[in-house]
PDB file of N, CA and C in Angstrom:
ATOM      1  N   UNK A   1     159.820  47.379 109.237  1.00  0.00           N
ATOM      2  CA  UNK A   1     160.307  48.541 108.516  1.00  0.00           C
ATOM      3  C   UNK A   1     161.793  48.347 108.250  1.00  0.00           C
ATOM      4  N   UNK A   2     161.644  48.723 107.271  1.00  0.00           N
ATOM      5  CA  UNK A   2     163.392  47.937 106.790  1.00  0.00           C
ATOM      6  C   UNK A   2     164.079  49.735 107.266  1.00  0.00           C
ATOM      7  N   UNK A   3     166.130  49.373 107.163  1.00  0.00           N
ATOM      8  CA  UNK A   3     166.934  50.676 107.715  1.00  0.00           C
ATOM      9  C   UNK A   3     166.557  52.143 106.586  1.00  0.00           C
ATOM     10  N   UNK A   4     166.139  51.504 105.321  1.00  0.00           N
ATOM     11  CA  UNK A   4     166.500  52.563 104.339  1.00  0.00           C
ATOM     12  C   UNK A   4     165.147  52.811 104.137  1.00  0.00           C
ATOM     13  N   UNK A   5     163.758  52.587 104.333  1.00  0.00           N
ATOM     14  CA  UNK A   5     162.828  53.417 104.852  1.00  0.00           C
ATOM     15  C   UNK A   5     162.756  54.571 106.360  1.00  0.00           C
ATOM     16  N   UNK A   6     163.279  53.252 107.550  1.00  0.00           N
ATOM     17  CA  UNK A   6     163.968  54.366 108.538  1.00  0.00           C
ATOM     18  C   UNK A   6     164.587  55.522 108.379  1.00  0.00           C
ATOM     19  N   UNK A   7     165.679  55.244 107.526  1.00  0.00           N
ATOM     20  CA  UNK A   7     166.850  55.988 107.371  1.00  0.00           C
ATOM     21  C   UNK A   7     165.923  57.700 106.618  1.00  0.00           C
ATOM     22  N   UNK A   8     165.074  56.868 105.353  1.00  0.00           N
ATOM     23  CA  UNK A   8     164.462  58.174 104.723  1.00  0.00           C
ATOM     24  C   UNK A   8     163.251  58.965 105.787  1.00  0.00           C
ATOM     25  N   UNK A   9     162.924  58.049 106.941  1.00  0.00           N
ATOM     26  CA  UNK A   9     162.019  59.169 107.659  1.00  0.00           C
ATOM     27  C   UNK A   9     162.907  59.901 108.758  1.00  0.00           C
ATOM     28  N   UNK A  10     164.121  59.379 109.040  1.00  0.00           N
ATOM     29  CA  UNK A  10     164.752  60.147 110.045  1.00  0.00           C
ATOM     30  C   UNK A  10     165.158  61.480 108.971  1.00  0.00           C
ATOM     31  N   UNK A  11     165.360  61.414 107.758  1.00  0.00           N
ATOM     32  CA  UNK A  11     166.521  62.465 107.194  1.00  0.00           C
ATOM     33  C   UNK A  11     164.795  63.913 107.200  1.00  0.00           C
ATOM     34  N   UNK A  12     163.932  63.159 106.477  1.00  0.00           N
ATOM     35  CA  UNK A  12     162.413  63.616 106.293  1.00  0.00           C
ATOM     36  C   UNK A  12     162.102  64.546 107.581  1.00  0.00           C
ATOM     37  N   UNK A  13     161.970  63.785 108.570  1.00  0.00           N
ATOM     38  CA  UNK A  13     161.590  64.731 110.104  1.00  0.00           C
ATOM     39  C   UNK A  13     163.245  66.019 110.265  1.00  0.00           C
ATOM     40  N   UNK A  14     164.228  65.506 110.256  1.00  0.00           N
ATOM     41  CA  UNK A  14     165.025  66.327 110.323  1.00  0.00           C
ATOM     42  C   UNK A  14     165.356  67.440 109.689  1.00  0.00           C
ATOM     43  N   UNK A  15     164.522  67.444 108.268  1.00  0.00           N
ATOM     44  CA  UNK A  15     164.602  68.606 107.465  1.00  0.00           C
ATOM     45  C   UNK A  15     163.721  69.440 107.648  1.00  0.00           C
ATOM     46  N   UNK A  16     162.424  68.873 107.796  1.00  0.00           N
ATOM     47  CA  UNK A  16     161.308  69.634 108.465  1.00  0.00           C
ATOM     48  C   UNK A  16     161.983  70.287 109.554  1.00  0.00           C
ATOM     49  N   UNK A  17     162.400  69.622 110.763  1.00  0.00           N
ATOM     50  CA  UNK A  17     162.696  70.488 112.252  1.00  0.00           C
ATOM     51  C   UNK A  17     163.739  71.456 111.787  1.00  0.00           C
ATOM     52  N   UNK A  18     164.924  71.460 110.567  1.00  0.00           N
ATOM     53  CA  UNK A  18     165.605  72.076 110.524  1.00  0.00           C
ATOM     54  C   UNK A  18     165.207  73.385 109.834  1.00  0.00           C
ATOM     55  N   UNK A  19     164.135  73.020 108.793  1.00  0.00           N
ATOM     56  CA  UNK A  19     163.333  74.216 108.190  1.00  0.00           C
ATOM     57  C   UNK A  19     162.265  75.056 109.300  1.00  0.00           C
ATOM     58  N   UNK A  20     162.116  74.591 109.954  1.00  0.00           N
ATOM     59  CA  UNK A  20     161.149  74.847 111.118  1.00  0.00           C
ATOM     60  C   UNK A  20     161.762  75.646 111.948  1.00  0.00           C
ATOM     61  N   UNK A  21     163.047  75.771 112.465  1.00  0.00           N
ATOM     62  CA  UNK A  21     163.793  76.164 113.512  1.00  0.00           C
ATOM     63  C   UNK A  21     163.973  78.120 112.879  1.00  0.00           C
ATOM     64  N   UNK A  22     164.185  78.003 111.882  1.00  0.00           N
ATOM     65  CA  UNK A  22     164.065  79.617 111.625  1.00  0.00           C
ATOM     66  C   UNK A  22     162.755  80.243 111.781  1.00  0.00           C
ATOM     67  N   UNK A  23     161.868  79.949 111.379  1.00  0.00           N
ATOM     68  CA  UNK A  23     160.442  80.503 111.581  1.00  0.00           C
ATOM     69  C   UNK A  23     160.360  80.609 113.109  1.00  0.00           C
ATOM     70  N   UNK A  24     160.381  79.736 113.669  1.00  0.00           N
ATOM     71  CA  UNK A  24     160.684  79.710 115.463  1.00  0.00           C
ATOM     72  C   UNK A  24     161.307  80.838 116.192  1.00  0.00           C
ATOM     73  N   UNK A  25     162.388  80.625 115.755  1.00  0.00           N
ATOM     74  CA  UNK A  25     163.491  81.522 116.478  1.00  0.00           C
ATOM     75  C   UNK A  25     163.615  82.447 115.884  1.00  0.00           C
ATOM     76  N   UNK A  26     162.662  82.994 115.293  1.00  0.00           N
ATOM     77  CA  UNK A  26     162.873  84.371 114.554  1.00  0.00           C
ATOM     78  C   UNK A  26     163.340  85.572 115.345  1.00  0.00           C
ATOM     79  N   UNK A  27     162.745  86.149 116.221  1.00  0.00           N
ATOM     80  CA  UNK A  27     162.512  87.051 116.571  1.00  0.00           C
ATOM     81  C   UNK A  27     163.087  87.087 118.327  1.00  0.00           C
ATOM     82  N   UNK A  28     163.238  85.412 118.716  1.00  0.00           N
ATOM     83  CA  UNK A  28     164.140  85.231 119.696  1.00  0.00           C
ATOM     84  C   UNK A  28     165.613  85.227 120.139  1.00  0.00           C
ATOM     85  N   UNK A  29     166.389  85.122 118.969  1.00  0.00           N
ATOM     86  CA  UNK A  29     167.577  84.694 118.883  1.00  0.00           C
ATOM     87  C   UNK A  29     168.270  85.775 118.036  1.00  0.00           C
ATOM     88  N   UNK A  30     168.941  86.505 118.967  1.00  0.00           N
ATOM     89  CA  UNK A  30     169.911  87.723 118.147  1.00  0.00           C
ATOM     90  C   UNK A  30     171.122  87.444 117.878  1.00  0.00           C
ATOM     91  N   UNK A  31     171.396  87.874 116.601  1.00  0.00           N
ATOM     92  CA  UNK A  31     173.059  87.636 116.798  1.00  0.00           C
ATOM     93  C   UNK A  31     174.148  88.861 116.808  1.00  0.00           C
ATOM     94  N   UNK A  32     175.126  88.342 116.989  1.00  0.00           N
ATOM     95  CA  UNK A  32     175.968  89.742 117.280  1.00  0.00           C
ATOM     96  C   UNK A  32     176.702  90.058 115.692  1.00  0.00           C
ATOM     97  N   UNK A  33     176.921  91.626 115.548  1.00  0.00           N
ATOM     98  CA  UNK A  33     176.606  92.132 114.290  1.00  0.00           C
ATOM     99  C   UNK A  33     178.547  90.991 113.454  1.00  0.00           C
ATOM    100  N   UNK A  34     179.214  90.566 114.430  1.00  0.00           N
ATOM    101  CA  UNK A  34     180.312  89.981 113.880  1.00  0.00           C
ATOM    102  C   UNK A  34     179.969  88.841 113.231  1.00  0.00           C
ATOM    103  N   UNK A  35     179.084  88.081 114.213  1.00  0.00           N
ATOM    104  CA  UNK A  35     178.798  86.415 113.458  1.00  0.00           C
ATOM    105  C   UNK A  35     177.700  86.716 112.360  1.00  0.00           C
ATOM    106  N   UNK A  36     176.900  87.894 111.977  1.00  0.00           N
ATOM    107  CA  UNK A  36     176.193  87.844 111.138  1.00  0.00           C
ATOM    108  C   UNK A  36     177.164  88.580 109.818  1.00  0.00           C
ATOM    109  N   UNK A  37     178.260  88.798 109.844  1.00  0.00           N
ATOM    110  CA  UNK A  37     178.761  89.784 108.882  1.00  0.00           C
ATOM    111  C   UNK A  37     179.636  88.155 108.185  1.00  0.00           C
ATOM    112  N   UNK A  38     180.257  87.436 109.228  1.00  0.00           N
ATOM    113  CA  UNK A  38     180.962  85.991 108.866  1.00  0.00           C
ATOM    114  C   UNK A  38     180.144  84.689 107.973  1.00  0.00           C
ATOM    115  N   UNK A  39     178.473  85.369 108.455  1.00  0.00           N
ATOM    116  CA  UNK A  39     177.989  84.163 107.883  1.00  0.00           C
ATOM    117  C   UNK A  39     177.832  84.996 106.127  1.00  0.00           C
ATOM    118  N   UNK A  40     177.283  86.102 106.592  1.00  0.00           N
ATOM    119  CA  UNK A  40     177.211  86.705 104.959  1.00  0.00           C
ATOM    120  C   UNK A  40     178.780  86.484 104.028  1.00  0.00           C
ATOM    121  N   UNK A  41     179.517  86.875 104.705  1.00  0.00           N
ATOM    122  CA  UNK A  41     180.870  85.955 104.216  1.00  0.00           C
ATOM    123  C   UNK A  41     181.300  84.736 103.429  1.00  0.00           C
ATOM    124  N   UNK A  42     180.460  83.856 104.730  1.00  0.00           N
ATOM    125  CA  UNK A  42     180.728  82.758 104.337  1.00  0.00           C
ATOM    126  C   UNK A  42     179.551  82.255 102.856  1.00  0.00           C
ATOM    127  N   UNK A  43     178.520  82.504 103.188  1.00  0.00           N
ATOM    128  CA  UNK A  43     177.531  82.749 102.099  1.00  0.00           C
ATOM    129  C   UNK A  43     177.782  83.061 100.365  1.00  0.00           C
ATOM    130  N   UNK A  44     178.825  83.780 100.756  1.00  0.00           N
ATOM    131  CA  UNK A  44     179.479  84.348  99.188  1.00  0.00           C
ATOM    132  C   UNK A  44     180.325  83.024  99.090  1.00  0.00           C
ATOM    133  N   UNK A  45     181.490  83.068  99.913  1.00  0.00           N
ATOM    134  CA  UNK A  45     182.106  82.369  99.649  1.00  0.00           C
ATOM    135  C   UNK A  45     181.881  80.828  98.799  1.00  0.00           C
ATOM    136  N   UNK A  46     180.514  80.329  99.534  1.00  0.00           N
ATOM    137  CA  UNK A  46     180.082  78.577  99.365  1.00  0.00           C
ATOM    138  C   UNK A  46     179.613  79.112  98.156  1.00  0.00           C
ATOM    139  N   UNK A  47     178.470  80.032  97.694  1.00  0.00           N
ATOM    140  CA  UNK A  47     178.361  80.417  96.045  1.00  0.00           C
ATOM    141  C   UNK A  47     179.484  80.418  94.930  1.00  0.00           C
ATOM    142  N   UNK A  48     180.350  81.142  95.438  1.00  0.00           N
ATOM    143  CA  UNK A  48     181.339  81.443  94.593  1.00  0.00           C
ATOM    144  C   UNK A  48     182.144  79.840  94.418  1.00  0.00           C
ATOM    145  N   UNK A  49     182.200  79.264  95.426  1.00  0.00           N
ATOM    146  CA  UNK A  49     183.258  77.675  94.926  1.00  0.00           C
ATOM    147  C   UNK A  49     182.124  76.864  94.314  1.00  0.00           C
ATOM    148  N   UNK A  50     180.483  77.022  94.695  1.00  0.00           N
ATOM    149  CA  UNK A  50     179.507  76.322  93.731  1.00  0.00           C
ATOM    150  C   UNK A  50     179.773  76.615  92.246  1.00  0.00           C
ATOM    151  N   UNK A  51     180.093  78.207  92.075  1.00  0.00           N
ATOM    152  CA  UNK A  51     179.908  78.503  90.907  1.00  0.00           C
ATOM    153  C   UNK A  51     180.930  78.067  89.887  1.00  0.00           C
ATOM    154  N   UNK A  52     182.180  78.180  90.588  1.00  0.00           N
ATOM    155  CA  UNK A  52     183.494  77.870  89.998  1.00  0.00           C
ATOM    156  C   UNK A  52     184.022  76.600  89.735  1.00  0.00           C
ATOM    157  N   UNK A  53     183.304  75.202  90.498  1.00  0.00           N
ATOM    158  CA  UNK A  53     183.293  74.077  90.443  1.00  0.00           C
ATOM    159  C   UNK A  53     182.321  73.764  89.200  1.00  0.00           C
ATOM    160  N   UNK A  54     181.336  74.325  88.960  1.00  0.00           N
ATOM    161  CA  UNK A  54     179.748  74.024  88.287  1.00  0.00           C
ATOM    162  C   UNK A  54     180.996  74.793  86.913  1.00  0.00           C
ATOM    163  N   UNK A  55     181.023  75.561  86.747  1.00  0.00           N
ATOM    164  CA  UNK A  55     182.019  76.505  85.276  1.00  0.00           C
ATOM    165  C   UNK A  55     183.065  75.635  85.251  1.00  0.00           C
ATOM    166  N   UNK A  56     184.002  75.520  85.981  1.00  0.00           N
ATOM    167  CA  UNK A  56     185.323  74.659  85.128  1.00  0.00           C
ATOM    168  C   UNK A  56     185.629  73.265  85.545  1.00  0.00           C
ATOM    169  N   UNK A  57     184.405  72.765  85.973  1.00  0.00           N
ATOM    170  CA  UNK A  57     184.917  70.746  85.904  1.00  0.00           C
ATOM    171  C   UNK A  57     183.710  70.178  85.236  1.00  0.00           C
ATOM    172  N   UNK A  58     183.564  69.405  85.066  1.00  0.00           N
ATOM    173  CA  UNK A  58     182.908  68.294  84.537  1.00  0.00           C
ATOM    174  C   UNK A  58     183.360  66.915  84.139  1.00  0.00           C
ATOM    175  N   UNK A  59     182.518  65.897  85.248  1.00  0.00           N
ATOM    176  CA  UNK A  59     183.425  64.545  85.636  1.00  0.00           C
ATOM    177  C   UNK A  59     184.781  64.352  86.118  1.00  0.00           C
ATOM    178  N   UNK A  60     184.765  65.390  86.956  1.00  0.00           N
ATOM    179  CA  UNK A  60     186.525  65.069  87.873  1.00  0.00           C
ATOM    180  C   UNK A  60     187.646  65.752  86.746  1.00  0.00           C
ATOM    181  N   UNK A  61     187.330  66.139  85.417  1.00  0.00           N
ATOM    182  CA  UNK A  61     188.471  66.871  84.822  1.00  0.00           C
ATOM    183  C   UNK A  61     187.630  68.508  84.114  1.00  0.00           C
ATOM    184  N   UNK A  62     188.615  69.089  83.809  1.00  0.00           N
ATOM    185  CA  UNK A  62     188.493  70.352  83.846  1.00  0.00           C
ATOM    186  C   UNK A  62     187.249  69.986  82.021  1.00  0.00           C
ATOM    187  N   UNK A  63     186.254  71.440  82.015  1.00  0.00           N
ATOM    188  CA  UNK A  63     185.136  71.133  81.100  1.00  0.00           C
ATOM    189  C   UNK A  63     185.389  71.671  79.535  1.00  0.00           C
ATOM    190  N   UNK A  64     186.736  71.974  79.794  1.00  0.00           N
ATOM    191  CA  UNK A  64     186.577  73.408  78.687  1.00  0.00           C
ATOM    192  C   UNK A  64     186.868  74.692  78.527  1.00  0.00           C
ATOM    193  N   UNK A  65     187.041  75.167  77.068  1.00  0.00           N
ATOM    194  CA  UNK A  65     187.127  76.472  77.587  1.00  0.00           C
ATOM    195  C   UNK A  65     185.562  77.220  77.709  1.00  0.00           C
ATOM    196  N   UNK A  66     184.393  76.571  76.520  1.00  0.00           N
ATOM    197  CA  UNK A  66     183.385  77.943  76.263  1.00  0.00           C
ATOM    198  C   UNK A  66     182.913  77.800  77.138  1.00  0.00           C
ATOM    199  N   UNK A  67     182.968  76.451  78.301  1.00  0.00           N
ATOM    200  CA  UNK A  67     181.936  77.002  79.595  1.00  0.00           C
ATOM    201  C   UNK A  67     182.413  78.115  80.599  1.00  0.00           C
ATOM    202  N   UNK A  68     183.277  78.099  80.872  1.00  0.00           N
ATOM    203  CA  UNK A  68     183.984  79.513  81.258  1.00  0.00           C
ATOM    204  C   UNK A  68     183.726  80.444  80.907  1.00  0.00           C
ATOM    205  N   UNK A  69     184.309  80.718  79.455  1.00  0.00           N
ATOM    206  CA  UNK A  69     183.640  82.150  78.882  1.00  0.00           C
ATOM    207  C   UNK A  69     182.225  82.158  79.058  1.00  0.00           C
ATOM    208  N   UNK A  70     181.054  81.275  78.596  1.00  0.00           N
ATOM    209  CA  UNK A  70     179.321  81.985  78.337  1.00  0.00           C
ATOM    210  C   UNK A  70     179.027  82.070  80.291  1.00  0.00           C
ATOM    211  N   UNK A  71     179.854  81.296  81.152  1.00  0.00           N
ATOM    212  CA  UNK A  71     179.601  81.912  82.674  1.00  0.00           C
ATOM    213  C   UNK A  71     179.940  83.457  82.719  1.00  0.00           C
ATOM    214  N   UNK A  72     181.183  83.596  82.072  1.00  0.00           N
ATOM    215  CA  UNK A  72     181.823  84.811  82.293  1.00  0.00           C
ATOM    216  C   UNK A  72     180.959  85.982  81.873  1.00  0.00           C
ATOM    217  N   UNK A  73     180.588  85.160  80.459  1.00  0.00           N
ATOM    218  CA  UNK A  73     179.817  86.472  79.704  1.00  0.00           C
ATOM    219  C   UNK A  73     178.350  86.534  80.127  1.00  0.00           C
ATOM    220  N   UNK A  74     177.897  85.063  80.781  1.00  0.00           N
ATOM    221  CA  UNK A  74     176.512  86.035  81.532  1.00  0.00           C
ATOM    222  C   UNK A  74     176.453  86.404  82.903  1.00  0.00           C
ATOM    223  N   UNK A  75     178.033  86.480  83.756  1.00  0.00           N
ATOM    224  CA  UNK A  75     178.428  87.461  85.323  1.00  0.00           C
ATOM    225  C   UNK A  75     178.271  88.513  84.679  1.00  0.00           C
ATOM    226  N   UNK A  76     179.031  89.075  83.543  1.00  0.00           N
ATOM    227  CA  UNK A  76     179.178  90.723  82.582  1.00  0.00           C
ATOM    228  C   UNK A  76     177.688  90.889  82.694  1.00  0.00           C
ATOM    229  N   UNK A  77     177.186  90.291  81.845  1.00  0.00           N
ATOM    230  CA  UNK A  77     175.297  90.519  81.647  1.00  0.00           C
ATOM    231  C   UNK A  77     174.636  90.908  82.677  1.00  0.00           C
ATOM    232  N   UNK A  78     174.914  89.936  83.929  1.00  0.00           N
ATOM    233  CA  UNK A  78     173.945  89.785  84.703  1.00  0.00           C
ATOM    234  C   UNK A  78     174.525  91.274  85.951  1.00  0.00           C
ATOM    235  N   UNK A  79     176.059  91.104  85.743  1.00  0.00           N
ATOM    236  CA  UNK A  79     176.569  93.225  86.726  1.00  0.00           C
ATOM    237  C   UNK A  79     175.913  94.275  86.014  1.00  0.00           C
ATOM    238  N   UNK A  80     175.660  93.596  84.349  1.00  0.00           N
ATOM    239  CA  UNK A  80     175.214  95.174  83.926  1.00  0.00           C
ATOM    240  C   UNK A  80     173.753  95.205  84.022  1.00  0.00           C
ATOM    241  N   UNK A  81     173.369  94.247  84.667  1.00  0.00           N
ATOM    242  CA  UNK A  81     171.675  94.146  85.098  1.00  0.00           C
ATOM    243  C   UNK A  81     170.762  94.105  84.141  1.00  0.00           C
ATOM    244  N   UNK A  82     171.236  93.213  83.118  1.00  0.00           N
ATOM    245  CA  UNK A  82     170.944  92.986  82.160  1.00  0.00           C
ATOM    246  C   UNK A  82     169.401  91.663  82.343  1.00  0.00           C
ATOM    247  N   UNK A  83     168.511  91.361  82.004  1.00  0.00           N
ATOM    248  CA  UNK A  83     167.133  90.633  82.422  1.00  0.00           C
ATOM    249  C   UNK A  83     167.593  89.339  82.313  1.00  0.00           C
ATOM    250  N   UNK A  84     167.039  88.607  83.120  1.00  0.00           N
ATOM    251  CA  UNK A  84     167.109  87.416  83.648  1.00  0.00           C
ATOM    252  C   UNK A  84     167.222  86.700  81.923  1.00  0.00           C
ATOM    253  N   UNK A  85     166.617  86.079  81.497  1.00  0.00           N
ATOM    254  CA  UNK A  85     166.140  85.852  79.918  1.00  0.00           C
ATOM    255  C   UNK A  85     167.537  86.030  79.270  1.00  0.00           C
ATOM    256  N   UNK A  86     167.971  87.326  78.989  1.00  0.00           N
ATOM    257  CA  UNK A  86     168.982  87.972  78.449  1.00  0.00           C
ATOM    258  C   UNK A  86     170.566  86.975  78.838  1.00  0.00           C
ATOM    259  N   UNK A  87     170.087  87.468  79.993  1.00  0.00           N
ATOM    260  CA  UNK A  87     171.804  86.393  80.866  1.00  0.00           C
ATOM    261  C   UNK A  87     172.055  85.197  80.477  1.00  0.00           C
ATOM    262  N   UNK A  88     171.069  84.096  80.796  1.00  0.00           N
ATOM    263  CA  UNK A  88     171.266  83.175  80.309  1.00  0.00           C
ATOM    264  C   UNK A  88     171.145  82.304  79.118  1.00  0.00           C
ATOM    265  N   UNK A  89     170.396  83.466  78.140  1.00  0.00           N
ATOM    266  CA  UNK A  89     170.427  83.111  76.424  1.00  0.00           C
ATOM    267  C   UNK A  89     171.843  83.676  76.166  1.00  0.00           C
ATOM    268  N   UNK A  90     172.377  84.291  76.749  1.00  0.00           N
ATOM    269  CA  UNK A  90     174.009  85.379  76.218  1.00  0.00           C
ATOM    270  C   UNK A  90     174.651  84.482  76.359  1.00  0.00           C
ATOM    271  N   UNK A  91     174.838  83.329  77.923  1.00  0.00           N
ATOM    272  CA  UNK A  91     175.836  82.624  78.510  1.00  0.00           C
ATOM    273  C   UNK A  91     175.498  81.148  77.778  1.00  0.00           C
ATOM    274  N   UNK A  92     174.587  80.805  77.581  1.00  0.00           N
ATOM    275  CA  UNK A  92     174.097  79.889  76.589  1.00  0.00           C
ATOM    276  C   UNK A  92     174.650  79.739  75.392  1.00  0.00           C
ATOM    277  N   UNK A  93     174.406  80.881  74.455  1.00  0.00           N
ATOM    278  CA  UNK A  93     174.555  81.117  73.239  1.00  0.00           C
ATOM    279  C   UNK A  93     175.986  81.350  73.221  1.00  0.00           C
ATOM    280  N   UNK A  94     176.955  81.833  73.882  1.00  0.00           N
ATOM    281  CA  UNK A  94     178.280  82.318  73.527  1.00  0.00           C
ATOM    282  C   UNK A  94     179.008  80.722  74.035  1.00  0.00           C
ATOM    283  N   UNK A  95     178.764  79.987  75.077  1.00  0.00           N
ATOM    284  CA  UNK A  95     179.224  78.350  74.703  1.00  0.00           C
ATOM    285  C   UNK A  95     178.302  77.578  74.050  1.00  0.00           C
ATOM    286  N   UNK A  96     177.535  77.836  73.093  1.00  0.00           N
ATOM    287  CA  UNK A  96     177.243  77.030  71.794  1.00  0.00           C
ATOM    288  C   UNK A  96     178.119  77.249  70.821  1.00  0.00           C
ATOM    289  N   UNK A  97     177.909  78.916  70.586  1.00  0.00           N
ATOM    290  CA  UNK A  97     178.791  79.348  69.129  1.00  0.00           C
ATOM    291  C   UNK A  97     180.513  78.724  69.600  1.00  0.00           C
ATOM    292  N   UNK A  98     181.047  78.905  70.513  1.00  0.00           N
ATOM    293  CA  UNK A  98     182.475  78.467  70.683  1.00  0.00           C
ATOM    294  C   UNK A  98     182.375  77.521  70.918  1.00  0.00           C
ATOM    295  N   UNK A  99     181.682  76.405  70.903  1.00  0.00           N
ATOM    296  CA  UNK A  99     181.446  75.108  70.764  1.00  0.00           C
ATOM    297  C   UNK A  99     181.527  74.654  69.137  1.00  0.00           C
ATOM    298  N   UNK A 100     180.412  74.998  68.761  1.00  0.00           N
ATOM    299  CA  UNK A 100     180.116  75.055  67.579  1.00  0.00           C
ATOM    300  C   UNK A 100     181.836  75.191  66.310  1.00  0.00           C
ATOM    301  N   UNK A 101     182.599  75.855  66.840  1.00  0.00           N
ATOM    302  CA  UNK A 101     183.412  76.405  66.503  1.00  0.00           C
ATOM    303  C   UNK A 101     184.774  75.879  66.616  1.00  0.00           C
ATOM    304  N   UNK A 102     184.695  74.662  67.730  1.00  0.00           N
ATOM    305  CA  UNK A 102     185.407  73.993  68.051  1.00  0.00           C
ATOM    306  C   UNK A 102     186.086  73.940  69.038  1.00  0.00           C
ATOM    307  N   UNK A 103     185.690  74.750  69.769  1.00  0.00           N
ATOM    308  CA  UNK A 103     186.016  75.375  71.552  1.00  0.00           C
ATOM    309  C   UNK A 103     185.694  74.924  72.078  1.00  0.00           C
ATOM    310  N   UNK A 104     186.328  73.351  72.944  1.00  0.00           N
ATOM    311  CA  UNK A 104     185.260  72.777  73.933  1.00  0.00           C
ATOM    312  C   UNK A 104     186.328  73.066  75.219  1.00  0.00           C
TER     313      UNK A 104
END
């Protein structure tokens, strides 16, 4: 067995045990209402730098302007609870047209 078959069944079993470990410890393992308020915290937080990395880079330099705006304009869409469909044809469509337009 060569390292990089190894390597893919160690990562394989470890994701399983790691997906596994919540179903387990469900109902055993309490936490105190501080470390659960830090992780919801932190939770936003890792979204929000996904989101903001994914909107203004592309290949190590900054992407543009219309990807910014059609993110921006389907966050607006998507606070005013506007349908799934809706959001991302709005955020779509508004960096095409300013694309289109010469807005990159």
């Amino acid at each position: 067995m060569s390292a990089t078959v190894a390597m893919m069944l160690a990562l394989a079993v470890g994701t399983y045990a790691f997906r596994l470990v919540g179903p387990v410890l469900h109902g055993r393992v309490e936490l105190p209402p501080r470390v659960q308020e830090l992780l919801s915290a932190g939770a936003v937080v890792l979204l929000t730098a996904l989101l903001a990395t994914g909107a203004l880079t592309e290949g190590g330099g900054f992407a543009g302007w219309a990807r910014p705006i059609g993110v921006l304009v389907g966050g607006v869409l998507a606070w005013r609870r506007a349908p799934f469909v809706v959001v991302v044809l709005g955020a779509a469509g508004t960096a095409a047209v300013l694309r289109a337009c010469g807005m990159m």
